[in-house]
PDB file of N, CA and C in Angstrom:
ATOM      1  N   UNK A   1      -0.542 -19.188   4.669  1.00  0.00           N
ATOM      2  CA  UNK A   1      -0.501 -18.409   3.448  1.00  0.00           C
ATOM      3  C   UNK A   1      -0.190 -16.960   3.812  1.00  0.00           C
ATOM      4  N   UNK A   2       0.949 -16.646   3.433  1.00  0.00           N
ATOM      5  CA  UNK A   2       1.146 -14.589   2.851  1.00  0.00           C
ATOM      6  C   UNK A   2       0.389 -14.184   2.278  1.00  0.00           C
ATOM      7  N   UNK A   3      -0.557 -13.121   3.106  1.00  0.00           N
ATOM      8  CA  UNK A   3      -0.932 -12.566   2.188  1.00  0.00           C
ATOM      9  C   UNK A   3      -0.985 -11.044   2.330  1.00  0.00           C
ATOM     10  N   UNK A   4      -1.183 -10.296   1.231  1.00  0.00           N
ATOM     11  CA  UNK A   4      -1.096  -8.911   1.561  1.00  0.00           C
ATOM     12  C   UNK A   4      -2.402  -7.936   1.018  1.00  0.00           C
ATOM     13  N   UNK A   5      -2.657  -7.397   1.761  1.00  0.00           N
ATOM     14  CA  UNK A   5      -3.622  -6.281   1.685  1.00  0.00           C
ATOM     15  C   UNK A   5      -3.719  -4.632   1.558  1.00  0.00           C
ATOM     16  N   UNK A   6      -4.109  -4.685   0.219  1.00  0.00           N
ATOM     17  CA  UNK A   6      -4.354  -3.475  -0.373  1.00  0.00           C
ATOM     18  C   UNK A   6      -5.963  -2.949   0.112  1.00  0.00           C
ATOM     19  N   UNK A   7      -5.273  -1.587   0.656  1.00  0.00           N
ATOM     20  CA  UNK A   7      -7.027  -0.716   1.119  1.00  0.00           C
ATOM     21  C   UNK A   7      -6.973   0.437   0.873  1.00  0.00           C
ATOM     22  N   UNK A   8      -7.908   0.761   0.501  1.00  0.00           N
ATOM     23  CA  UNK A   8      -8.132   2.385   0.940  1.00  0.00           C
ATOM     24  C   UNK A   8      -8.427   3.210   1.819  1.00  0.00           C
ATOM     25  N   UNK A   9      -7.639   4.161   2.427  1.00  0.00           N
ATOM     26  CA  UNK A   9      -7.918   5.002   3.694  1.00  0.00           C
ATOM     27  C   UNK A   9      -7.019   5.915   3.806  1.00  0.00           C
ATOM     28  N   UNK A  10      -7.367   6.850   4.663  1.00  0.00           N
ATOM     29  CA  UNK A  10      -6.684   7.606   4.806  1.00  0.00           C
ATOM     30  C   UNK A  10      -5.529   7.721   5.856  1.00  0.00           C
ATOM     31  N   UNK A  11      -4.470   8.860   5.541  1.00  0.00           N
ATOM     32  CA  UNK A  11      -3.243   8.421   5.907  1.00  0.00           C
ATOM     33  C   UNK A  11      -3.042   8.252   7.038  1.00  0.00           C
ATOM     34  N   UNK A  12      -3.976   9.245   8.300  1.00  0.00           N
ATOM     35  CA  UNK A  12      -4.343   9.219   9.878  1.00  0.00           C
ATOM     36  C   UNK A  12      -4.238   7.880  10.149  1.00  0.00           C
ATOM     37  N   UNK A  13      -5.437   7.430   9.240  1.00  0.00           N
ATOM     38  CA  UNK A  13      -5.977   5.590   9.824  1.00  0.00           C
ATOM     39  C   UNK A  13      -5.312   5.020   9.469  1.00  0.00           C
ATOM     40  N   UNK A  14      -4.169   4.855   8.704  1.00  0.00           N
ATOM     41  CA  UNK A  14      -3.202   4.019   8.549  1.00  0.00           C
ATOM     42  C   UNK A  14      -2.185   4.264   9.811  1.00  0.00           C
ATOM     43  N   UNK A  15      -1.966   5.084   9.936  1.00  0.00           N
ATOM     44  CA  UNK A  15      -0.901   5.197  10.839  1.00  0.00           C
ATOM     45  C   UNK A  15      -2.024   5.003  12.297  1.00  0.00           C
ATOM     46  N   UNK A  16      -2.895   4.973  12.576  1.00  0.00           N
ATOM     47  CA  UNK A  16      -3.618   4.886  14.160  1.00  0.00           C
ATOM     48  C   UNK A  16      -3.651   3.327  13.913  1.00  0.00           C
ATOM     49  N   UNK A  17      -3.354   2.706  12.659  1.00  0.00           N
ATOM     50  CA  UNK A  17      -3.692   1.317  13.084  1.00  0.00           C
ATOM     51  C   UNK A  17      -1.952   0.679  13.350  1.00  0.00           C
ATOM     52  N   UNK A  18      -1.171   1.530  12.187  1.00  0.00           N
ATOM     53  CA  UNK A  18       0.424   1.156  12.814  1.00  0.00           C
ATOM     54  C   UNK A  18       0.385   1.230  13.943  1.00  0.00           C
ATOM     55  N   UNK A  19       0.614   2.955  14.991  1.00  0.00           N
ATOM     56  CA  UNK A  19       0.260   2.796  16.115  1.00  0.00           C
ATOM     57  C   UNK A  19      -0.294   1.842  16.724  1.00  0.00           C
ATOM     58  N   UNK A  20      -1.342   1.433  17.248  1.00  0.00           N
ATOM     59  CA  UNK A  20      -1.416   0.474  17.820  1.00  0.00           C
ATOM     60  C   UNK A  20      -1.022  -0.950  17.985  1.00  0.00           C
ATOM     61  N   UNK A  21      -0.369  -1.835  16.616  1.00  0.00           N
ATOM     62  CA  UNK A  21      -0.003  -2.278  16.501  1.00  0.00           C
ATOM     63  C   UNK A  21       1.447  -2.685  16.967  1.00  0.00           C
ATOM     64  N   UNK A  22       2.066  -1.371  16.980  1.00  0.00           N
ATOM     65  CA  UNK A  22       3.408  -1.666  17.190  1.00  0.00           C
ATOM     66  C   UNK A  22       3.677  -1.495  18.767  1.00  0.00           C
ATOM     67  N   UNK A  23       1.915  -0.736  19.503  1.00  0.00           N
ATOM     68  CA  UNK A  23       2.573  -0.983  21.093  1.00  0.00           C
ATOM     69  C   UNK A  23       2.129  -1.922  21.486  1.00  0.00           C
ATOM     70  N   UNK A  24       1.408  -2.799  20.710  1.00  0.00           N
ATOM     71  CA  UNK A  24       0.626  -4.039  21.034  1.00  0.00           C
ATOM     72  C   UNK A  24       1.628  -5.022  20.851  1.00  0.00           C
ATOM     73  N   UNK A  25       2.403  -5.037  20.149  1.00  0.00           N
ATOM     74  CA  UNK A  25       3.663  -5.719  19.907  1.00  0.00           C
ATOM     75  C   UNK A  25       3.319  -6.842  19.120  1.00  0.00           C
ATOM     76  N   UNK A  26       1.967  -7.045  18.616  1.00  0.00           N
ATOM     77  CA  UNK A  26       1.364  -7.907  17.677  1.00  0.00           C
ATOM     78  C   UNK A  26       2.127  -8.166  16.500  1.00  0.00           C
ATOM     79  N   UNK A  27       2.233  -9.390  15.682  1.00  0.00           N
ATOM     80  CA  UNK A  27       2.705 -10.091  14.601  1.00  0.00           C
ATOM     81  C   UNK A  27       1.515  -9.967  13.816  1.00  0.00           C
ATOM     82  N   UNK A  28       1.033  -9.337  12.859  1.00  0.00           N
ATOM     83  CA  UNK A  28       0.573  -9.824  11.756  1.00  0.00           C
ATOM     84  C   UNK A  28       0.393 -10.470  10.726  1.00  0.00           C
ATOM     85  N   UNK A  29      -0.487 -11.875  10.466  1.00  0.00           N
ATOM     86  CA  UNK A  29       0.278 -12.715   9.432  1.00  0.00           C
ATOM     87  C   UNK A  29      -0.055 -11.996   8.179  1.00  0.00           C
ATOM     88  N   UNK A  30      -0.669 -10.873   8.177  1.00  0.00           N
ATOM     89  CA  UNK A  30      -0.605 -10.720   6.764  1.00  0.00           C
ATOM     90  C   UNK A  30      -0.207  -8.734   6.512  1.00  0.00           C
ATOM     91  N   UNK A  31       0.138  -8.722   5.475  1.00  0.00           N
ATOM     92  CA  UNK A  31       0.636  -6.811   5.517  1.00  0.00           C
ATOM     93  C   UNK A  31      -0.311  -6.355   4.767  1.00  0.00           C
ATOM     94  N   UNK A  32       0.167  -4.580   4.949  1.00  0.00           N
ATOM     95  CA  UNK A  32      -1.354  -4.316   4.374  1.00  0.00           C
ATOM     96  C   UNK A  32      -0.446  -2.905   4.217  1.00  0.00           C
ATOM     97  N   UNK A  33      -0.589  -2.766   2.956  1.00  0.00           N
ATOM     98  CA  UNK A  33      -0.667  -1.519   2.050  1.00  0.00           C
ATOM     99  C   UNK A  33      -1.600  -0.516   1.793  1.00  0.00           C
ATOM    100  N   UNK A  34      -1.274   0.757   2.174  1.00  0.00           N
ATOM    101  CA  UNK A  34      -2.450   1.410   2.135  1.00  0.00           C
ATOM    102  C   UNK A  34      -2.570   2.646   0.853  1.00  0.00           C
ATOM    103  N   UNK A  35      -3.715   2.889   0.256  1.00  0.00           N
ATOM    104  CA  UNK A  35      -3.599   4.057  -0.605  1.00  0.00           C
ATOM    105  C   UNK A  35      -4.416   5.248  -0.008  1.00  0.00           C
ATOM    106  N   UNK A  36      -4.008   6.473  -0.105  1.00  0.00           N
ATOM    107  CA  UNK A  36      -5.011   7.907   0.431  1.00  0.00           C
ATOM    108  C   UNK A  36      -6.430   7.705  -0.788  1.00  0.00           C
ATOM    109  N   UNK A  37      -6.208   6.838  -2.084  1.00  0.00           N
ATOM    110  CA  UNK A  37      -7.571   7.007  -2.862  1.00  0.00           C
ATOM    111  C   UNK A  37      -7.951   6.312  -3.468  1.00  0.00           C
ATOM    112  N   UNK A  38      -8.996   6.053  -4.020  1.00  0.00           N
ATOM    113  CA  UNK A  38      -9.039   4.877  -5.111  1.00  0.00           C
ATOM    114  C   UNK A  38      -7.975   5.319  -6.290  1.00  0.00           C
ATOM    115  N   UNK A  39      -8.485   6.219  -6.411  1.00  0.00           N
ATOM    116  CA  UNK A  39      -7.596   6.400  -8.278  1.00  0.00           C
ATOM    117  C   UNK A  39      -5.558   6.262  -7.916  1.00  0.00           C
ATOM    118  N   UNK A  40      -5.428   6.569  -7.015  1.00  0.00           N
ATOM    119  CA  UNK A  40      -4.778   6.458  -6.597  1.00  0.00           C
ATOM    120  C   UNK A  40      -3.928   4.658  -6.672  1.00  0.00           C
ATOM    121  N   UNK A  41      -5.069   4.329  -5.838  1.00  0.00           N
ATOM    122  CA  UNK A  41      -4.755   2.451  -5.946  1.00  0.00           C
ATOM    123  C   UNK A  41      -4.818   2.138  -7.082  1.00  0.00           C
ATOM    124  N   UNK A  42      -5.551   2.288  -8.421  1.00  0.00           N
ATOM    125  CA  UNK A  42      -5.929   2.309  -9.667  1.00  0.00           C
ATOM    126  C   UNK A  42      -4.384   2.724 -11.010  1.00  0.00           C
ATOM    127  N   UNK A  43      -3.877   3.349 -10.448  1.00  0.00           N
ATOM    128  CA  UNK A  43      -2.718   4.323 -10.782  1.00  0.00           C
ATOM    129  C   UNK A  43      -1.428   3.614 -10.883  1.00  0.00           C
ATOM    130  N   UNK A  44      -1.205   2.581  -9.627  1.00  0.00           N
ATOM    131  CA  UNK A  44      -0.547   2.040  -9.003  1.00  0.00           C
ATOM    132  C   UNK A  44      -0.724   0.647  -9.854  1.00  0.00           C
ATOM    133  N   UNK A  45      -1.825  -0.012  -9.766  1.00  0.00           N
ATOM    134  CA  UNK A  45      -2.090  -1.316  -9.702  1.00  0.00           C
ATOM    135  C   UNK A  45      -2.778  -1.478 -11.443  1.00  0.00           C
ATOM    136  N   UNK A  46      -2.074  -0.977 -12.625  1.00  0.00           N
ATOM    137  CA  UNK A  46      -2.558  -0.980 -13.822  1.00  0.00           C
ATOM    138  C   UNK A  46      -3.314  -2.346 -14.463  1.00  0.00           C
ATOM    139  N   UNK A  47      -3.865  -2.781 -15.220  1.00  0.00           N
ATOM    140  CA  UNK A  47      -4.205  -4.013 -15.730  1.00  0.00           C
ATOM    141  C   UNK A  47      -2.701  -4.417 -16.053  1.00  0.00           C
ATOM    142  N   UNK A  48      -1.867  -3.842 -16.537  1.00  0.00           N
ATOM    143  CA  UNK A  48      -0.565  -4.459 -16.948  1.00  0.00           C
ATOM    144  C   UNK A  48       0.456  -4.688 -15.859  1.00  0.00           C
ATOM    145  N   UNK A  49       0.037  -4.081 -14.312  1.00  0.00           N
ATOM    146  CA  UNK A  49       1.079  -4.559 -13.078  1.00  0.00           C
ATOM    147  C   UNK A  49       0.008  -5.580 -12.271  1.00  0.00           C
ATOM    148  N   UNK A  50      -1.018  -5.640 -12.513  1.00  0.00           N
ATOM    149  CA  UNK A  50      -1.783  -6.741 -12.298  1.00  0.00           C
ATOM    150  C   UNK A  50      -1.301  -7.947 -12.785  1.00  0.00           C
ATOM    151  N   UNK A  51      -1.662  -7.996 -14.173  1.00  0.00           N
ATOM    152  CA  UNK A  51      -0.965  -9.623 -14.586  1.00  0.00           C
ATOM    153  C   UNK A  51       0.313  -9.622 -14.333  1.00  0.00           C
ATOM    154  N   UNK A  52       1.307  -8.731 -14.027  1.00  0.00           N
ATOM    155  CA  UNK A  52       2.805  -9.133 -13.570  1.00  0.00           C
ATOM    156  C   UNK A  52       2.483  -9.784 -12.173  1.00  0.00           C
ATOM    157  N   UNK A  53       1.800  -8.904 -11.612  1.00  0.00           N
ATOM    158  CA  UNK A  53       1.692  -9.363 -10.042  1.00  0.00           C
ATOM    159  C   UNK A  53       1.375 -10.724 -10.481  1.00  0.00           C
ATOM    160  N   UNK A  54       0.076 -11.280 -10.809  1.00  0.00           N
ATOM    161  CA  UNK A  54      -0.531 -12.744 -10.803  1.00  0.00           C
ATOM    162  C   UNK A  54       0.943 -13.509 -11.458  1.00  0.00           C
ATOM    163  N   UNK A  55       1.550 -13.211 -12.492  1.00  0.00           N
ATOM    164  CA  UNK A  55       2.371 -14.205 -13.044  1.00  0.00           C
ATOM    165  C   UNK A  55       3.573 -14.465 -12.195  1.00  0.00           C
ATOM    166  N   UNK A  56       3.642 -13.092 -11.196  1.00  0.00           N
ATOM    167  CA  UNK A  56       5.234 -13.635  -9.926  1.00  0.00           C
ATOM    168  C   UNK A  56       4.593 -14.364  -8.788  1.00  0.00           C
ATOM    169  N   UNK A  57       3.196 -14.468  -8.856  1.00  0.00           N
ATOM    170  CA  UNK A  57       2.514 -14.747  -7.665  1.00  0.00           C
ATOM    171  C   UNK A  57       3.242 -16.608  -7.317  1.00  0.00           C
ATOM    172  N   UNK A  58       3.888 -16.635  -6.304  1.00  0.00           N
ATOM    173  CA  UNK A  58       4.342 -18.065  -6.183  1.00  0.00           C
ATOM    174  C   UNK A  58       5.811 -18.780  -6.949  1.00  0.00           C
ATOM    175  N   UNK A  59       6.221 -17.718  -7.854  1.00  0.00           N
ATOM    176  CA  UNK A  59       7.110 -17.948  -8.712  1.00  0.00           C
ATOM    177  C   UNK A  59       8.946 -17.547  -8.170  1.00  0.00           C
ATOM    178  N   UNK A  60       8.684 -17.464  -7.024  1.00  0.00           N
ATOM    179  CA  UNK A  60       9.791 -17.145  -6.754  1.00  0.00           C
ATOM    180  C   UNK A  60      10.614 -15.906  -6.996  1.00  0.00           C
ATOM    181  N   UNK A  61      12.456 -16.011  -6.837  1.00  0.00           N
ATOM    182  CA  UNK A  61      13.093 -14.373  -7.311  1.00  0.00           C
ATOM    183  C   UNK A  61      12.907 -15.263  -9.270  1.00  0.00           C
ATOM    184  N   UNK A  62      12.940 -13.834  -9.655  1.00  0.00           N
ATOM    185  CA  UNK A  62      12.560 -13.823 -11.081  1.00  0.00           C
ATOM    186  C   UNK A  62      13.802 -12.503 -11.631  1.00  0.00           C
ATOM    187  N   UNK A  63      14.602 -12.647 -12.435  1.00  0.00           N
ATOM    188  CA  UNK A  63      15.182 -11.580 -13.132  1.00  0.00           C
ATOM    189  C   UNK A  63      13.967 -10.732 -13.597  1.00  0.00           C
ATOM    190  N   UNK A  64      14.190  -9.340 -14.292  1.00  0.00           N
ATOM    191  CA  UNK A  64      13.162  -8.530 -14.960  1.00  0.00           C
ATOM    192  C   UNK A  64      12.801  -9.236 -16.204  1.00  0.00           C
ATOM    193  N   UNK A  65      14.241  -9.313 -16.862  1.00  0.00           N
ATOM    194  CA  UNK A  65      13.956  -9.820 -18.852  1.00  0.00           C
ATOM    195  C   UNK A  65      13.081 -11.170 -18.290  1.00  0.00           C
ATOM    196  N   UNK A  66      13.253 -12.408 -17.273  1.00  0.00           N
ATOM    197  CA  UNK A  66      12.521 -13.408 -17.335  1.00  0.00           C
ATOM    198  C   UNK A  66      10.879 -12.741 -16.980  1.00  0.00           C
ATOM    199  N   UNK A  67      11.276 -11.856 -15.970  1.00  0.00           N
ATOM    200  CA  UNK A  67       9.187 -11.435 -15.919  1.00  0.00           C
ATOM    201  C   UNK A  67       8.531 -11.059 -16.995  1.00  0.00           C
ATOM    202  N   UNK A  68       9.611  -9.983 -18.198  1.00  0.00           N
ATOM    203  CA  UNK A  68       9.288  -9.977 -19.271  1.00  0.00           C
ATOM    204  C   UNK A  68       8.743 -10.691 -20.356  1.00  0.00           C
ATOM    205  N   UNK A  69       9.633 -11.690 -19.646  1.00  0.00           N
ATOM    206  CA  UNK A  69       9.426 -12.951 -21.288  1.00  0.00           C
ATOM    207  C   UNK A  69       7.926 -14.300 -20.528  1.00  0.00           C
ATOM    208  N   UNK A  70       8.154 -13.989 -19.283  1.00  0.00           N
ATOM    209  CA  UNK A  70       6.333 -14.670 -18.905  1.00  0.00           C
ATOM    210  C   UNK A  70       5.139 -13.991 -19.198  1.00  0.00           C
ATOM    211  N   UNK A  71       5.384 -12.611 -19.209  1.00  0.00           N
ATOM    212  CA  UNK A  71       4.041 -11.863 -19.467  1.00  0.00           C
ATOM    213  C   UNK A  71       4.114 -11.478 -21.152  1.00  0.00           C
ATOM    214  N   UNK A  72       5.152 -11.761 -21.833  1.00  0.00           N
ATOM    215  CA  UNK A  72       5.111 -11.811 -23.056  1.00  0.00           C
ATOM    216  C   UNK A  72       4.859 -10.363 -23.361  1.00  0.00           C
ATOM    217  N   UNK A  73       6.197  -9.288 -22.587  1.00  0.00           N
ATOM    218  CA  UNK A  73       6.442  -8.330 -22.898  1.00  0.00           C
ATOM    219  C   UNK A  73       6.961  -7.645 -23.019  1.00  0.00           C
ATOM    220  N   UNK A  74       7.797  -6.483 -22.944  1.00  0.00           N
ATOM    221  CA  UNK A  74       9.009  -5.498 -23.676  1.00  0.00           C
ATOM    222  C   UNK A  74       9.126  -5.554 -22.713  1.00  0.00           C
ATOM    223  N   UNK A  75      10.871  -5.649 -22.636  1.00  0.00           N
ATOM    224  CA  UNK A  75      11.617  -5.685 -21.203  1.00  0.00           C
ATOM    225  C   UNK A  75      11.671  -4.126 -20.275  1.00  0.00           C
ATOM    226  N   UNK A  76      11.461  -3.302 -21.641  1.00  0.00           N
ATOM    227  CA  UNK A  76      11.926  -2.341 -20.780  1.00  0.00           C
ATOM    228  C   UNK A  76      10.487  -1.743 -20.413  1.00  0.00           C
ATOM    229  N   UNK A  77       9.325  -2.258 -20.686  1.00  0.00           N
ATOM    230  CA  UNK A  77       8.208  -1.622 -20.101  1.00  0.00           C
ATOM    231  C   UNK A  77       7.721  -2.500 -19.110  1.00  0.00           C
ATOM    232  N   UNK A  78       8.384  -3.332 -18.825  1.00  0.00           N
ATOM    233  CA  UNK A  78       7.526  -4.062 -17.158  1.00  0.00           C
ATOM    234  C   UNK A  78       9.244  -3.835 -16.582  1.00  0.00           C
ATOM    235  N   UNK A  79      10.441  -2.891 -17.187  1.00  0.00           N
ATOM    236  CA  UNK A  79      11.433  -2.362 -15.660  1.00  0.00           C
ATOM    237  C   UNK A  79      10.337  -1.279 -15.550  1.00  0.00           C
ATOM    238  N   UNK A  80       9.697  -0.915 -16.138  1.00  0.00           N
ATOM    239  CA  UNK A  80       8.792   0.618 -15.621  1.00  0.00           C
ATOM    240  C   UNK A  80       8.068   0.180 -14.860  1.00  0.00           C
ATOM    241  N   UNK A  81       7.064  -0.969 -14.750  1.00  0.00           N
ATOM    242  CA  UNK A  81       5.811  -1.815 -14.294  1.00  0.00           C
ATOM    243  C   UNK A  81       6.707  -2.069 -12.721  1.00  0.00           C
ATOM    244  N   UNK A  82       7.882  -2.632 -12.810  1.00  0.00           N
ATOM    245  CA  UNK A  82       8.453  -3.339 -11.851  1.00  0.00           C
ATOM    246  C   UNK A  82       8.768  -2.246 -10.665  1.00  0.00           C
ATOM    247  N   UNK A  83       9.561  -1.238 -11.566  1.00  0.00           N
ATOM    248  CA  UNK A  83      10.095  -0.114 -10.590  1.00  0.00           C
ATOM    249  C   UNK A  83       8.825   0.016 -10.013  1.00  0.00           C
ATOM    250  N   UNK A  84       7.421   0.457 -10.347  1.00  0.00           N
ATOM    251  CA  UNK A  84       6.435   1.284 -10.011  1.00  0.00           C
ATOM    252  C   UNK A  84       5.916   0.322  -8.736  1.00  0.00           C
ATOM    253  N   UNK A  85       5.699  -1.224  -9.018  1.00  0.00           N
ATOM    254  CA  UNK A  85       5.463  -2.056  -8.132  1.00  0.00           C
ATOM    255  C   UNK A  85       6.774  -2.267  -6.792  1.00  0.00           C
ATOM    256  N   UNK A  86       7.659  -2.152  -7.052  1.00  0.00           N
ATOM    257  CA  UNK A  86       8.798  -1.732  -6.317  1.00  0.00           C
ATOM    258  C   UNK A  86       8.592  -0.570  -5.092  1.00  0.00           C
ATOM    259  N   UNK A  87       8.091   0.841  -5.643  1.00  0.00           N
ATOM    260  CA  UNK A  87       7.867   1.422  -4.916  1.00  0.00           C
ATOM    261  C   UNK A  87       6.931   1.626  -4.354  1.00  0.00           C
ATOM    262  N   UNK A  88       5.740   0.806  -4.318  1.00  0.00           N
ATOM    263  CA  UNK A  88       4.727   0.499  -3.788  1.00  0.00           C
ATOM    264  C   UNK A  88       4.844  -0.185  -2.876  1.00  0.00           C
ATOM    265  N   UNK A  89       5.844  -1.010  -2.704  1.00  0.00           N
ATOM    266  CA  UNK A  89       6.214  -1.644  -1.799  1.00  0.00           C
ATOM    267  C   UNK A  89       5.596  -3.457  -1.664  1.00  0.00           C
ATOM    268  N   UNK A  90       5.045  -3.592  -3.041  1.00  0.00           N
ATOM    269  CA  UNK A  90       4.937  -5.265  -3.337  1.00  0.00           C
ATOM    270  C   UNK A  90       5.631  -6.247  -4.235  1.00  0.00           C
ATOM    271  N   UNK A  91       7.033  -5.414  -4.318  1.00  0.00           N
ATOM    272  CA  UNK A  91       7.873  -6.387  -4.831  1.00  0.00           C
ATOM    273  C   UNK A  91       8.863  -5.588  -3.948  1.00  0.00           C
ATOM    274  N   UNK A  92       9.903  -7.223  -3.859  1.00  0.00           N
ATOM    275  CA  UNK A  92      11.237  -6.992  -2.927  1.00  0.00           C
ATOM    276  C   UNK A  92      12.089  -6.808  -4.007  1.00  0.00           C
ATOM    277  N   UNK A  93      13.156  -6.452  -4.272  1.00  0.00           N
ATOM    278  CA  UNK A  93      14.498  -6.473  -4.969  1.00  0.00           C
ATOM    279  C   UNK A  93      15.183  -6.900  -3.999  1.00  0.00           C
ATOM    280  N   UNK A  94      16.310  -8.023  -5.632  1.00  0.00           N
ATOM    281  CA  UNK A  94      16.822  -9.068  -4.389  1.00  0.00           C
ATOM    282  C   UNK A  94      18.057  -8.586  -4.680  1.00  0.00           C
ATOM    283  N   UNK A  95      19.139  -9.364  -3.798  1.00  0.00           N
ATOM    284  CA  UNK A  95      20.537  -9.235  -4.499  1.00  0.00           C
ATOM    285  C   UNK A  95      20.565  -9.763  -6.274  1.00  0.00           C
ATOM    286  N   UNK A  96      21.568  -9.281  -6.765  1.00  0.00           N
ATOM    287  CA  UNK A  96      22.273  -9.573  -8.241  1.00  0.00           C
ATOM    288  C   UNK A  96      20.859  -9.103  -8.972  1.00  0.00           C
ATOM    289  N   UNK A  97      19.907  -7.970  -8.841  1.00  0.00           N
ATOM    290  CA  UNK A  97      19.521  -7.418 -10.045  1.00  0.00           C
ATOM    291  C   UNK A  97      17.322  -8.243  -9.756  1.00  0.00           C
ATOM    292  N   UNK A  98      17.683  -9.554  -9.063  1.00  0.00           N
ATOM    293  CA  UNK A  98      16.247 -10.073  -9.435  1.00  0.00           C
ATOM    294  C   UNK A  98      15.112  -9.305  -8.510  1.00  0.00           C
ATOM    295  N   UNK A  99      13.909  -9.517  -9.215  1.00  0.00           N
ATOM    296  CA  UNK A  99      13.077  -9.226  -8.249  1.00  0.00           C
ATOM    297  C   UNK A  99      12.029 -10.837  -7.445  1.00  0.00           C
ATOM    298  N   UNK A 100      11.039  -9.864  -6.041  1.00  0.00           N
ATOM    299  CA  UNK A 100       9.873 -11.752  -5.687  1.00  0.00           C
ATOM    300  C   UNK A 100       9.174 -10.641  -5.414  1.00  0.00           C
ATOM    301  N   UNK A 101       7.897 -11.248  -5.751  1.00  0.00           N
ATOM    302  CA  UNK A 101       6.578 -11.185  -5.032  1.00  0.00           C
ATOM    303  C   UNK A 101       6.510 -11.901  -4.171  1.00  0.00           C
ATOM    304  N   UNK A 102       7.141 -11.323  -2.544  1.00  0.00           N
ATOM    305  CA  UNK A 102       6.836 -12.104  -1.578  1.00  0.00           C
ATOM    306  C   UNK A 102       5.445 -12.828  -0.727  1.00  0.00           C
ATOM    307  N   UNK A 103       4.386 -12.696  -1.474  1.00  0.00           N
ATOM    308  CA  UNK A 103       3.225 -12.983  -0.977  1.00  0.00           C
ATOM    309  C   UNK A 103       2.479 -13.930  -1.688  1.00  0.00           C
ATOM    310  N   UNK A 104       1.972 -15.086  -1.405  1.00  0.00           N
ATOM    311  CA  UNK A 104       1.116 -16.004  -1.483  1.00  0.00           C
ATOM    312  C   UNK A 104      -0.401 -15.661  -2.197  1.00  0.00           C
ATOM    313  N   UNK A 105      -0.652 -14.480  -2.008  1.00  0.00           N
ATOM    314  CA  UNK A 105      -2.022 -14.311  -2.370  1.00  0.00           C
ATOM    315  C   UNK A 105      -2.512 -12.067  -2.043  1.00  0.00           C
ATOM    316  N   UNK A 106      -3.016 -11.856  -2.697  1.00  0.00           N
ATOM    317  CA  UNK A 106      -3.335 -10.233  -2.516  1.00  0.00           C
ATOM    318  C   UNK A 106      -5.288 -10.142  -2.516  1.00  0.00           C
ATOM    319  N   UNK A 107      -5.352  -9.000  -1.083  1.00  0.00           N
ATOM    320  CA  UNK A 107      -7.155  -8.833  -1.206  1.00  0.00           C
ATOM    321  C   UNK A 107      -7.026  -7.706  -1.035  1.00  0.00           C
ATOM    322  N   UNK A 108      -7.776  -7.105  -1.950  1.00  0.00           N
ATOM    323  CA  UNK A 108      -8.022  -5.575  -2.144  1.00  0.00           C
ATOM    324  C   UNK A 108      -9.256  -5.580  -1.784  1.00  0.00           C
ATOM    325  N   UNK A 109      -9.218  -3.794  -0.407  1.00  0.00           N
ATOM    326  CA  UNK A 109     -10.647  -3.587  -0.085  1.00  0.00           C
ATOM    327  C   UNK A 109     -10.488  -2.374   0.303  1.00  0.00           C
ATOM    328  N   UNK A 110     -11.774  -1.713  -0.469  1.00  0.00           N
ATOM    329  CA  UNK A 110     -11.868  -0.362  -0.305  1.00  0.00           C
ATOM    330  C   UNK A 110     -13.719  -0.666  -0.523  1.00  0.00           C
ATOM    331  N   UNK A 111     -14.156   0.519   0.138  1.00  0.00           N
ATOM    332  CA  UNK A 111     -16.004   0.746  -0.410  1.00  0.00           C
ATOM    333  C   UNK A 111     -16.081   2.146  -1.076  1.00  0.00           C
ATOM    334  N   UNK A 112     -16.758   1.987  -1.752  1.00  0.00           N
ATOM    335  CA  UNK A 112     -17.607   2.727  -2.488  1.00  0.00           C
ATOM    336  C   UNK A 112     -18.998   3.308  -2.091  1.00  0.00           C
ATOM    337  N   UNK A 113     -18.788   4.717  -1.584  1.00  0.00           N
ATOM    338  CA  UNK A 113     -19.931   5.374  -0.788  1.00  0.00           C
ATOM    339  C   UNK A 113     -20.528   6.230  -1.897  1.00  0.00           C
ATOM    340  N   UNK A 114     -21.719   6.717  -1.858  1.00  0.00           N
ATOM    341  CA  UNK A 114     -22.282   7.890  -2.772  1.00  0.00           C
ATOM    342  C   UNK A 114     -21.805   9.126  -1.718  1.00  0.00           C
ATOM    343  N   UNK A 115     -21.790  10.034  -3.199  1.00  0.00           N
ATOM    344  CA  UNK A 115     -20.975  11.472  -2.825  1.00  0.00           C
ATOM    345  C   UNK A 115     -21.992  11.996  -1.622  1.00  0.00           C
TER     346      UNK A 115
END
């Protein structure tokens, strides 16, 4: 199973864990996306790019108007949803216009410390 991972941290520790990774020459079976904040991840990941995510989850390349017409919504507000997930870097754009959710499954982890 693909899967990909959303966390929170900061931008150092993302990159000290690239670093190492890439002189380790390690394969990771799964990727991992990082945000500098919660609100941040929150920002990104709306209740409305959520259920897009779950409805491409497994579904293959998908045109936009078809992601539209599964989530039973205005085409041109999930190209906004899509672009935004696009540049987040959890949807691929394919050739001729479609987009995939290349991943099998998503775990989000961040903690919650008192101030």
């Amino acid at each position: 199973m693909k899967t990909v991972t959303l966390d929170v941290r900061s931008p150092k520790d993302a990159m000290i864990d690239f670093s190492r990774a890439w002189k380790d020459g390690k394969a990771h079976k799964s990727a991992r996306i990082s945000f500098s904040n919660p609100e941040l991840l929150w920002e990104v990941l709306t209740a409305k790019r959520w259920e897009l995510l779950k409805t491409l989850c497994g579904a293959g390349p998908v045109s936009i108007r078809e992601a539209a017409r599964r989530v039973n919504r205005d085409v041109k507000a999930v190209h906004g949803d899509i672009t935004a997930l696009l540049m987040a870097g959890l949807l691929n754009r394919l050739e001729g216009g479609g987009v995939e959710f290349p991943y099998d499954a998503v775990k989000v982890e961040f903690l919650l410390k008192a101030a």
